[in-house]
PDB file of N, CA and C in Angstrom:
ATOM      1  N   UNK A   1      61.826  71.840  80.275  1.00  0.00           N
ATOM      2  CA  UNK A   1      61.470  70.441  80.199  1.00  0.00           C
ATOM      3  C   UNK A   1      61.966  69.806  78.902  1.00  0.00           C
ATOM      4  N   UNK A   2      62.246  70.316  78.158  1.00  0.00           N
ATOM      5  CA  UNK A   2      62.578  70.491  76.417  1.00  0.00           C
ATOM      6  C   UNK A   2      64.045  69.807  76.405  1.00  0.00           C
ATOM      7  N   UNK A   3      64.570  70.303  77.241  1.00  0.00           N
ATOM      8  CA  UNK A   3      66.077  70.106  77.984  1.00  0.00           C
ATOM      9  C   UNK A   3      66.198  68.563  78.417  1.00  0.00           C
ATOM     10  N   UNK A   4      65.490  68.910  79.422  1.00  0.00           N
ATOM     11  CA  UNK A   4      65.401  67.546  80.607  1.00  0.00           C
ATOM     12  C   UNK A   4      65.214  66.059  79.226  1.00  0.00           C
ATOM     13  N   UNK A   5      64.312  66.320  78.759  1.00  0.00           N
ATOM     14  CA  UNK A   5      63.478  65.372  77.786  1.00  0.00           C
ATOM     15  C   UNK A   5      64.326  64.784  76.844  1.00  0.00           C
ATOM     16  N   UNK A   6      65.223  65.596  76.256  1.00  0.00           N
ATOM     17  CA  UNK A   6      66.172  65.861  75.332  1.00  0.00           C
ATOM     18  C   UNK A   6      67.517  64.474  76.168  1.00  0.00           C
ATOM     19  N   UNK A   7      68.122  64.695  77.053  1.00  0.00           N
ATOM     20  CA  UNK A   7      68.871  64.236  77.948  1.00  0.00           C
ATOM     21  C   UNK A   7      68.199  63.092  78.432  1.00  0.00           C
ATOM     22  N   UNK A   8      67.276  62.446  78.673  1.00  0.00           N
ATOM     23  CA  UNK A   8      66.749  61.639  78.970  1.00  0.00           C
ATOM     24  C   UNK A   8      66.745  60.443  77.656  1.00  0.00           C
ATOM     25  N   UNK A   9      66.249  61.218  76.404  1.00  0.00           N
ATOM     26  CA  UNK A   9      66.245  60.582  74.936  1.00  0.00           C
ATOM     27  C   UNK A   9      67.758  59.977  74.587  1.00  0.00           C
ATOM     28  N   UNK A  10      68.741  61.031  74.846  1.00  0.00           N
ATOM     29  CA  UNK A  10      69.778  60.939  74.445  1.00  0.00           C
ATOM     30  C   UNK A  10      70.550  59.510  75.592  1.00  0.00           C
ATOM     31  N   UNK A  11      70.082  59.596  76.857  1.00  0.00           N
ATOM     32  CA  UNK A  11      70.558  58.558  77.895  1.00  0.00           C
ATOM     33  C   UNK A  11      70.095  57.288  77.383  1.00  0.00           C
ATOM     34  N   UNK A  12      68.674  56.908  77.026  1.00  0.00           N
ATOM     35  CA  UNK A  12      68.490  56.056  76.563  1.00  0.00           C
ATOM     36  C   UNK A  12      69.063  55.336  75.295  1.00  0.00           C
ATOM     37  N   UNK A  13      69.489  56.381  74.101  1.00  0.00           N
ATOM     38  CA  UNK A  13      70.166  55.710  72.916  1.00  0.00           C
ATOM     39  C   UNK A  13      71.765  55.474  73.266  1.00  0.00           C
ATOM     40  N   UNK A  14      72.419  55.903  74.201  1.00  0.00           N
ATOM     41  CA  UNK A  14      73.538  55.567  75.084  1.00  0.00           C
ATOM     42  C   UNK A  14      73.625  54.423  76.061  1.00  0.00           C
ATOM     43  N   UNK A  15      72.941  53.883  76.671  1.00  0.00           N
ATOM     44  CA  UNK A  15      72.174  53.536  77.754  1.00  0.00           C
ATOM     45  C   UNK A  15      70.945  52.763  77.413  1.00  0.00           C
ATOM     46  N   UNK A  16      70.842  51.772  76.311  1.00  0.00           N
ATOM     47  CA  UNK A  16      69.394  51.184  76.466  1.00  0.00           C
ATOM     48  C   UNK A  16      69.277  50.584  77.138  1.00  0.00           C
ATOM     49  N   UNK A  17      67.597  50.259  77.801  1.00  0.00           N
ATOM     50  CA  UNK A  17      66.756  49.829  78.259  1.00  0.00           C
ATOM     51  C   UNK A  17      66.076  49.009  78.394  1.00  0.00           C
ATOM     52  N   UNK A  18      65.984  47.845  78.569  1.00  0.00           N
ATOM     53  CA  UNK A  18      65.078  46.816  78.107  1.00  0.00           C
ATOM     54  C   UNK A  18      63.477  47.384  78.827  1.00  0.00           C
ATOM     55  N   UNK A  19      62.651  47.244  77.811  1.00  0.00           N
ATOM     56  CA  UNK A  19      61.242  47.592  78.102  1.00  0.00           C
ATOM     57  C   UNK A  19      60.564  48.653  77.158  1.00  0.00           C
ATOM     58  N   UNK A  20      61.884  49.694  77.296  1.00  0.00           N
ATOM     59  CA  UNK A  20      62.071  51.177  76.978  1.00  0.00           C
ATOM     60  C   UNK A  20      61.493  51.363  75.535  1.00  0.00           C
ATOM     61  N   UNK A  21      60.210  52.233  75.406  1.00  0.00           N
ATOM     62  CA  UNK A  21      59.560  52.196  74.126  1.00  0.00           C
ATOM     63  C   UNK A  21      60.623  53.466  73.456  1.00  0.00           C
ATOM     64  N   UNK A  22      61.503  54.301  74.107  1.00  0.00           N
ATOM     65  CA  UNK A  22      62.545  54.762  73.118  1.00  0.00           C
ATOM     66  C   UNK A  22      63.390  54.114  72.711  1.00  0.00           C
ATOM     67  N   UNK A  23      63.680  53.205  72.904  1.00  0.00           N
ATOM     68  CA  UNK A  23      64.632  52.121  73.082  1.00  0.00           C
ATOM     69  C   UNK A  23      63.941  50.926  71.306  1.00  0.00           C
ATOM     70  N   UNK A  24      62.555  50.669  71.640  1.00  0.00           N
ATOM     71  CA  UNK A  24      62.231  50.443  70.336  1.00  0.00           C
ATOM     72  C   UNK A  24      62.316  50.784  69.322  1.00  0.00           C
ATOM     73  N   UNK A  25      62.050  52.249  69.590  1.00  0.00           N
ATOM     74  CA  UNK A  25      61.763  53.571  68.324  1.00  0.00           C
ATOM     75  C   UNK A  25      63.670  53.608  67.520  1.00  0.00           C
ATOM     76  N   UNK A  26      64.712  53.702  68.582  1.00  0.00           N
ATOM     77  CA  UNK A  26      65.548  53.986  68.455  1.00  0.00           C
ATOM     78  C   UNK A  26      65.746  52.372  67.684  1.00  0.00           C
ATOM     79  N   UNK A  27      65.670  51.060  68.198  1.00  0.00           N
ATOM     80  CA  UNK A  27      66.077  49.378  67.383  1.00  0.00           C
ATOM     81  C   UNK A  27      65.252  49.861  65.744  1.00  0.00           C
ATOM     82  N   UNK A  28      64.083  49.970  65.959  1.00  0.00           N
ATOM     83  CA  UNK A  28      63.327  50.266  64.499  1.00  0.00           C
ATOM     84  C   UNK A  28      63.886  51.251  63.361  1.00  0.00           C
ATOM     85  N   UNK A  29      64.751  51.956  64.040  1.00  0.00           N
ATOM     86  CA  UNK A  29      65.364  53.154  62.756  1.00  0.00           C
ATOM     87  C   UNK A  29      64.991  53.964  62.557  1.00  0.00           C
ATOM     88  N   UNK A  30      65.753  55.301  61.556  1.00  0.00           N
ATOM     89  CA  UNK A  30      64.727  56.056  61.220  1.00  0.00           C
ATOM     90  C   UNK A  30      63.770  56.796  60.326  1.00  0.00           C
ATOM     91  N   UNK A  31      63.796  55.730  59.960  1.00  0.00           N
ATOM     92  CA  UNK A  31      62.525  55.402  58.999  1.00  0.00           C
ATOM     93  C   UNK A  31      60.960  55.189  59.925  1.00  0.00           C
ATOM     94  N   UNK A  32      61.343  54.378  61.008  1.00  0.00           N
ATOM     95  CA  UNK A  32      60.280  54.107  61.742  1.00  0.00           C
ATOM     96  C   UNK A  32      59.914  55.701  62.481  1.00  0.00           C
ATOM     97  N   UNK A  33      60.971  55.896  62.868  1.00  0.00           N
ATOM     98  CA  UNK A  33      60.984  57.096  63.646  1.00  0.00           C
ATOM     99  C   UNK A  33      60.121  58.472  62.881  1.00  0.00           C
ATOM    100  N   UNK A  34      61.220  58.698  61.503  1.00  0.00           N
ATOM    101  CA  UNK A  34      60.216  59.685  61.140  1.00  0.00           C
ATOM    102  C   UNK A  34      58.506  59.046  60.854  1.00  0.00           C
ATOM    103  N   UNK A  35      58.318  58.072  60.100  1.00  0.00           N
ATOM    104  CA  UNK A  35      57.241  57.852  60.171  1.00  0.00           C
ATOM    105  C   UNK A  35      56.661  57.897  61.849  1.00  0.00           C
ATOM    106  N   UNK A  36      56.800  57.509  62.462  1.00  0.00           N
ATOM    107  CA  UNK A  36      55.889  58.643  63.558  1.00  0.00           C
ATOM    108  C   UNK A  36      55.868  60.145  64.157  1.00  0.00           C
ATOM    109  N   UNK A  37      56.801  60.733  63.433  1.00  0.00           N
ATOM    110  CA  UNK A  37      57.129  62.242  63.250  1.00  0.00           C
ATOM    111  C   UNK A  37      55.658  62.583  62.098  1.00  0.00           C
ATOM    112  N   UNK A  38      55.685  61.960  61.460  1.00  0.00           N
ATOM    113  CA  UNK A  38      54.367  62.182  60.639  1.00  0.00           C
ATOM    114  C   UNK A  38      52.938  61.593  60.775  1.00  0.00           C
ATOM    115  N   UNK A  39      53.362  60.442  61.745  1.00  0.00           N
ATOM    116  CA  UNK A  39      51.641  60.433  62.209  1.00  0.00           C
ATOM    117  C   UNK A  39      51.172  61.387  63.412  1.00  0.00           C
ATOM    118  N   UNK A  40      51.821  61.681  64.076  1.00  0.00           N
ATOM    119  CA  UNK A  40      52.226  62.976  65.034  1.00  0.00           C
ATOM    120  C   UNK A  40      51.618  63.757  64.812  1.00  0.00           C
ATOM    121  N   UNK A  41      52.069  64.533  63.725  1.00  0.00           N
ATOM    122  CA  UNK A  41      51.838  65.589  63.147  1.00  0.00           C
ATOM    123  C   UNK A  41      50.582  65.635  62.504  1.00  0.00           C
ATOM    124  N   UNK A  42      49.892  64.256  61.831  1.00  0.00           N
ATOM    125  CA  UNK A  42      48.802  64.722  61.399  1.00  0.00           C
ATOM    126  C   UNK A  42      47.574  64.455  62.750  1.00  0.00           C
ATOM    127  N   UNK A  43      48.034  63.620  63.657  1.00  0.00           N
ATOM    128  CA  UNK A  43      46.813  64.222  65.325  1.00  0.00           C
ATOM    129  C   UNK A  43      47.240  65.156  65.854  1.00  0.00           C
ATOM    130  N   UNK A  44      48.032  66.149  65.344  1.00  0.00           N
ATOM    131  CA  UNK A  44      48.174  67.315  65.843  1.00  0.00           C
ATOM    132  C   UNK A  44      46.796  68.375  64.904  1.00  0.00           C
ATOM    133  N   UNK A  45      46.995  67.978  63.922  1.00  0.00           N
ATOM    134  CA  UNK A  45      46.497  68.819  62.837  1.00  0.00           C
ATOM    135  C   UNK A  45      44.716  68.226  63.049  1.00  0.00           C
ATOM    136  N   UNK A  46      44.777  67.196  63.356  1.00  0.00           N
ATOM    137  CA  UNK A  46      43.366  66.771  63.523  1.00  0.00           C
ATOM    138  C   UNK A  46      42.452  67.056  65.188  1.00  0.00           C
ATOM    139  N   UNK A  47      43.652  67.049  65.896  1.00  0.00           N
ATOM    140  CA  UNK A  47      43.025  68.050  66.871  1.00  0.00           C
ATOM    141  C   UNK A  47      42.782  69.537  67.129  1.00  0.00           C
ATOM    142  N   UNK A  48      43.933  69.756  66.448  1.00  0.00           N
ATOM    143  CA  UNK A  48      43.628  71.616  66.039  1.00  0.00           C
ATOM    144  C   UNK A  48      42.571  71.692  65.645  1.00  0.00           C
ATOM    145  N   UNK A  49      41.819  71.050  64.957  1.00  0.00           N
ATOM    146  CA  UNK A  49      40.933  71.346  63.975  1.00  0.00           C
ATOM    147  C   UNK A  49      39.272  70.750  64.571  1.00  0.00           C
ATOM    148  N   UNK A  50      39.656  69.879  65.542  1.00  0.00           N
ATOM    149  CA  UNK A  50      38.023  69.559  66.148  1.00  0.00           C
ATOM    150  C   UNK A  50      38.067  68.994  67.466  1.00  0.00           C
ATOM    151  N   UNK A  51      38.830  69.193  68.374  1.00  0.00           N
ATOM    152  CA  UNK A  51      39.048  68.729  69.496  1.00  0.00           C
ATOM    153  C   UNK A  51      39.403  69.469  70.100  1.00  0.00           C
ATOM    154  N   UNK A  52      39.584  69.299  71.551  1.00  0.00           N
ATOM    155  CA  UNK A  52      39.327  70.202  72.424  1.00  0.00           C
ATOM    156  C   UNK A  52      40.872  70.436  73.057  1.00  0.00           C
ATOM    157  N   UNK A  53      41.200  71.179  73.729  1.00  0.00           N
ATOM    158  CA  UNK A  53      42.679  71.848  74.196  1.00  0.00           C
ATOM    159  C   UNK A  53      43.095  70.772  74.944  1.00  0.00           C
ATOM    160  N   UNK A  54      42.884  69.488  75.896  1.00  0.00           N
ATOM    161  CA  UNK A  54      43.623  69.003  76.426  1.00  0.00           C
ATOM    162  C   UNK A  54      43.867  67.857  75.803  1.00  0.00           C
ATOM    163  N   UNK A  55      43.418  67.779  74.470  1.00  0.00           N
ATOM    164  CA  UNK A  55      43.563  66.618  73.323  1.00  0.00           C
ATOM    165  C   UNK A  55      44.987  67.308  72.666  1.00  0.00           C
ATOM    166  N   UNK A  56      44.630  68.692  72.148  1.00  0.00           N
ATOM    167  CA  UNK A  56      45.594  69.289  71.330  1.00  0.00           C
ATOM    168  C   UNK A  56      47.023  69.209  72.108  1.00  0.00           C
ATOM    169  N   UNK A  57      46.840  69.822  73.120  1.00  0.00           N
ATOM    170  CA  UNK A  57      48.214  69.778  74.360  1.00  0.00           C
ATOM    171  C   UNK A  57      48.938  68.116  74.160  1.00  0.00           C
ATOM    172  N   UNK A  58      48.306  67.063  74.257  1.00  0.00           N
ATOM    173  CA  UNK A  58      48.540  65.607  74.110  1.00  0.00           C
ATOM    174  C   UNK A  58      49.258  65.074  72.823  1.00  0.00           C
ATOM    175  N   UNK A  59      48.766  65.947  71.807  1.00  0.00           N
ATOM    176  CA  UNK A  59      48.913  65.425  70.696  1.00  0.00           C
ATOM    177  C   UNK A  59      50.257  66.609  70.067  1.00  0.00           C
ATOM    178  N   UNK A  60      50.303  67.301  70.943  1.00  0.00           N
ATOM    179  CA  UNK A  60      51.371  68.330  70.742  1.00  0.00           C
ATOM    180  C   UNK A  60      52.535  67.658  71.681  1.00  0.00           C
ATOM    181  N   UNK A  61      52.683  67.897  72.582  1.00  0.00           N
ATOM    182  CA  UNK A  61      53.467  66.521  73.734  1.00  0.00           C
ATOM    183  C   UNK A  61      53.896  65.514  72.593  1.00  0.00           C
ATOM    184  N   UNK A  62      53.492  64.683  71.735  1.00  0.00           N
ATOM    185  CA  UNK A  62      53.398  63.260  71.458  1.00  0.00           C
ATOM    186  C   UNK A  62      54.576  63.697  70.171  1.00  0.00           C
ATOM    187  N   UNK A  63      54.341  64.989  69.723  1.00  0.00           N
ATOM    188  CA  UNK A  63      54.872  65.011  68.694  1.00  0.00           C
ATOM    189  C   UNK A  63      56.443  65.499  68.864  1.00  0.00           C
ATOM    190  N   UNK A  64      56.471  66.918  69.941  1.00  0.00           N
ATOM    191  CA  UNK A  64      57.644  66.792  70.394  1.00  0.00           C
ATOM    192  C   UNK A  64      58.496  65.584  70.702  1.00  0.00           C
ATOM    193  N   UNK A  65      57.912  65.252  71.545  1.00  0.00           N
ATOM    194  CA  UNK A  65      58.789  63.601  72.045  1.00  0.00           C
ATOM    195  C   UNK A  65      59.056  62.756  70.833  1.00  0.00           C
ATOM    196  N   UNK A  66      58.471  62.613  69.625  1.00  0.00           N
ATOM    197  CA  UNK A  66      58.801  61.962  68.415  1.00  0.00           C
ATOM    198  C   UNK A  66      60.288  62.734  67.956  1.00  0.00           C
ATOM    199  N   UNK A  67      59.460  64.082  67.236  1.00  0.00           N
ATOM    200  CA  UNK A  67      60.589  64.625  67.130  1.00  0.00           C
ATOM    201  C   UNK A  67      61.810  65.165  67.907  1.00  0.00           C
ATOM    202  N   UNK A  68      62.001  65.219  68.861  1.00  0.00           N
ATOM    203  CA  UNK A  68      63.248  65.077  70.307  1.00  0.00           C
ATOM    204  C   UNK A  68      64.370  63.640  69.721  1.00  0.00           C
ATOM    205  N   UNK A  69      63.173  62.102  69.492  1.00  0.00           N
ATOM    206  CA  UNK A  69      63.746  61.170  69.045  1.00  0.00           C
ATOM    207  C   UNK A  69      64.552  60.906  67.560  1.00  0.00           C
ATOM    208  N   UNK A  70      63.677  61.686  66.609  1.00  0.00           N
ATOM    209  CA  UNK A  70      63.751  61.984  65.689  1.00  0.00           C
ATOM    210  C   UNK A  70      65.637  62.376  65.261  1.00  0.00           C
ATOM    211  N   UNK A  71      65.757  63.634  66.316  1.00  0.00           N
ATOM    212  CA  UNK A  71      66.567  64.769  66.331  1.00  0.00           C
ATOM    213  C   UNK A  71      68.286  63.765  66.723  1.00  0.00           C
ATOM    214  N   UNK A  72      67.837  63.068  67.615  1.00  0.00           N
ATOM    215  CA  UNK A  72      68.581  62.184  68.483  1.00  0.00           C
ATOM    216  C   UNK A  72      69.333  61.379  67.338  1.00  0.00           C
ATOM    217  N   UNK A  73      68.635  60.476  66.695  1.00  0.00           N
ATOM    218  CA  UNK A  73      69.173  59.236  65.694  1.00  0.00           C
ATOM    219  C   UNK A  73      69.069  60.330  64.597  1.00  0.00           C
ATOM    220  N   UNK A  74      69.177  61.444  64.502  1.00  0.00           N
ATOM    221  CA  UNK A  74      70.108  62.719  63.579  1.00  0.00           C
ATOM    222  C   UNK A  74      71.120  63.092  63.929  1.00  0.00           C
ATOM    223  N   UNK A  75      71.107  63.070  65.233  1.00  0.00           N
ATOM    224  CA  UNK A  75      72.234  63.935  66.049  1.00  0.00           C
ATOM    225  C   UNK A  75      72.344  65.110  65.777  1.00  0.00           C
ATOM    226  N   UNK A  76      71.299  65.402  65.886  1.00  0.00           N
ATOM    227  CA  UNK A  76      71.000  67.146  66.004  1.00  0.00           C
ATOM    228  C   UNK A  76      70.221  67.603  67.234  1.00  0.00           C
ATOM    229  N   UNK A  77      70.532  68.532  68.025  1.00  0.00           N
ATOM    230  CA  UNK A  77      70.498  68.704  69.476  1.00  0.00           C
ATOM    231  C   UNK A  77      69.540  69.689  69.220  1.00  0.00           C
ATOM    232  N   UNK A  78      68.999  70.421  70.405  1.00  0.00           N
ATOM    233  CA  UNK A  78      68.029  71.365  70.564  1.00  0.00           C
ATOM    234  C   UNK A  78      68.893  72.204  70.494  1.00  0.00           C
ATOM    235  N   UNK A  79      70.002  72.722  70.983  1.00  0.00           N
ATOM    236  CA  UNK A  79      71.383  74.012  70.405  1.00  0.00           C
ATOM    237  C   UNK A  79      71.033  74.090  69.119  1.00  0.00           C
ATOM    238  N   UNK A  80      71.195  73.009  68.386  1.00  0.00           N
ATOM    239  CA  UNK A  80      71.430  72.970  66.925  1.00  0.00           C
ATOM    240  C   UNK A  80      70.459  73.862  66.169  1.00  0.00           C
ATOM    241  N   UNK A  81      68.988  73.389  66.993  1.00  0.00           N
ATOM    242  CA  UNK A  81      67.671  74.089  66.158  1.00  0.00           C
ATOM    243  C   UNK A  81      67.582  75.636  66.709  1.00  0.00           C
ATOM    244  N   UNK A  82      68.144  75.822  68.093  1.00  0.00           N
ATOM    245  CA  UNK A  82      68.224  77.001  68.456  1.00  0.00           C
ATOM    246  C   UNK A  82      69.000  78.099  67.865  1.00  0.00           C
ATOM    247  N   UNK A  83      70.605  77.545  67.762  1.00  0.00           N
ATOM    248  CA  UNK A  83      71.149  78.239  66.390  1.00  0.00           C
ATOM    249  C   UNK A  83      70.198  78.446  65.260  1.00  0.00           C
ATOM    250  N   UNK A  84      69.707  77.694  64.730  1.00  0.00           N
ATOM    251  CA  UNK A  84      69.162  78.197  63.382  1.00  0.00           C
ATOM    252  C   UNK A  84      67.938  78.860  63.444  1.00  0.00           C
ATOM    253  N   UNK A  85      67.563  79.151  64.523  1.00  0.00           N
ATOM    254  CA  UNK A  85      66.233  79.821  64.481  1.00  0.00           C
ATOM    255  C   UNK A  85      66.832  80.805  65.162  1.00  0.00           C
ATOM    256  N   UNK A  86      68.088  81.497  66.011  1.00  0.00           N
ATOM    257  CA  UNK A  86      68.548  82.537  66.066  1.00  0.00           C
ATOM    258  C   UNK A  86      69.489  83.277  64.784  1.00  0.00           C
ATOM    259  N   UNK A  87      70.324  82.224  63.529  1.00  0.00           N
ATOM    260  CA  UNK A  87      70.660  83.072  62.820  1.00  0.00           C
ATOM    261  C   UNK A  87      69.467  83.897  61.932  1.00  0.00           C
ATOM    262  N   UNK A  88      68.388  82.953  61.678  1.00  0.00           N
ATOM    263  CA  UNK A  88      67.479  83.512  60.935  1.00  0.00           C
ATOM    264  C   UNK A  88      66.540  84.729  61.395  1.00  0.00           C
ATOM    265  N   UNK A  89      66.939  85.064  62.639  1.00  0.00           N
ATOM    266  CA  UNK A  89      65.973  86.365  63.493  1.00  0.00           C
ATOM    267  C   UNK A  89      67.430  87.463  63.397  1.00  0.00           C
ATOM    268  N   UNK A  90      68.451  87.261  62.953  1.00  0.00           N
ATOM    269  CA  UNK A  90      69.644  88.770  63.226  1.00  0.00           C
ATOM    270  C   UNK A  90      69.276  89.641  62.393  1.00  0.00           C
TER     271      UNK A  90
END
């Protein structure tokens, strides 16, 4: 799904959308962008910590999809992170 999601992100910054809240994220920059890479991350950390698993799952979801966008207006692909988390396991 990581895949699919990825290709979908990437169609849209090729391909915008009118409506399309990636389509915002992507007009806003990324500045905007990481800043929601980091509010993300801290309802991730705040559901780990007192909420219940189908909050955490949500707030885990929310953050991928940030960072997917994130990765995109980097132009750094899921290959990219996969390489580097396979040279670092040889």
């Amino acid at each position: 799904m990581l895949n699919r999601l990825e290709a979908i992100i990437r169609d849209r910054q090729a391909n915008p959308k009118d409506g399309s809240y990636t389509n915002t994220l992507f007009e806003k920059g990324v500045n905007k962008i990481a800043q929601k890479v980091g509010e993300e991350a801290t309802e991730v950390i705040v559901a780990a910590l007192g909420q219940g698993r189908d909050e955490q799952i949500e707030e885990l979801s929310d953050l991928f999809y940030h960072t997917l966008v994130l990765m995109a207006q980097l132009g750094i692909t899921l290959d990219d992170v996969q390489a580097e988390l396979e040279r670092r396991h040889q």
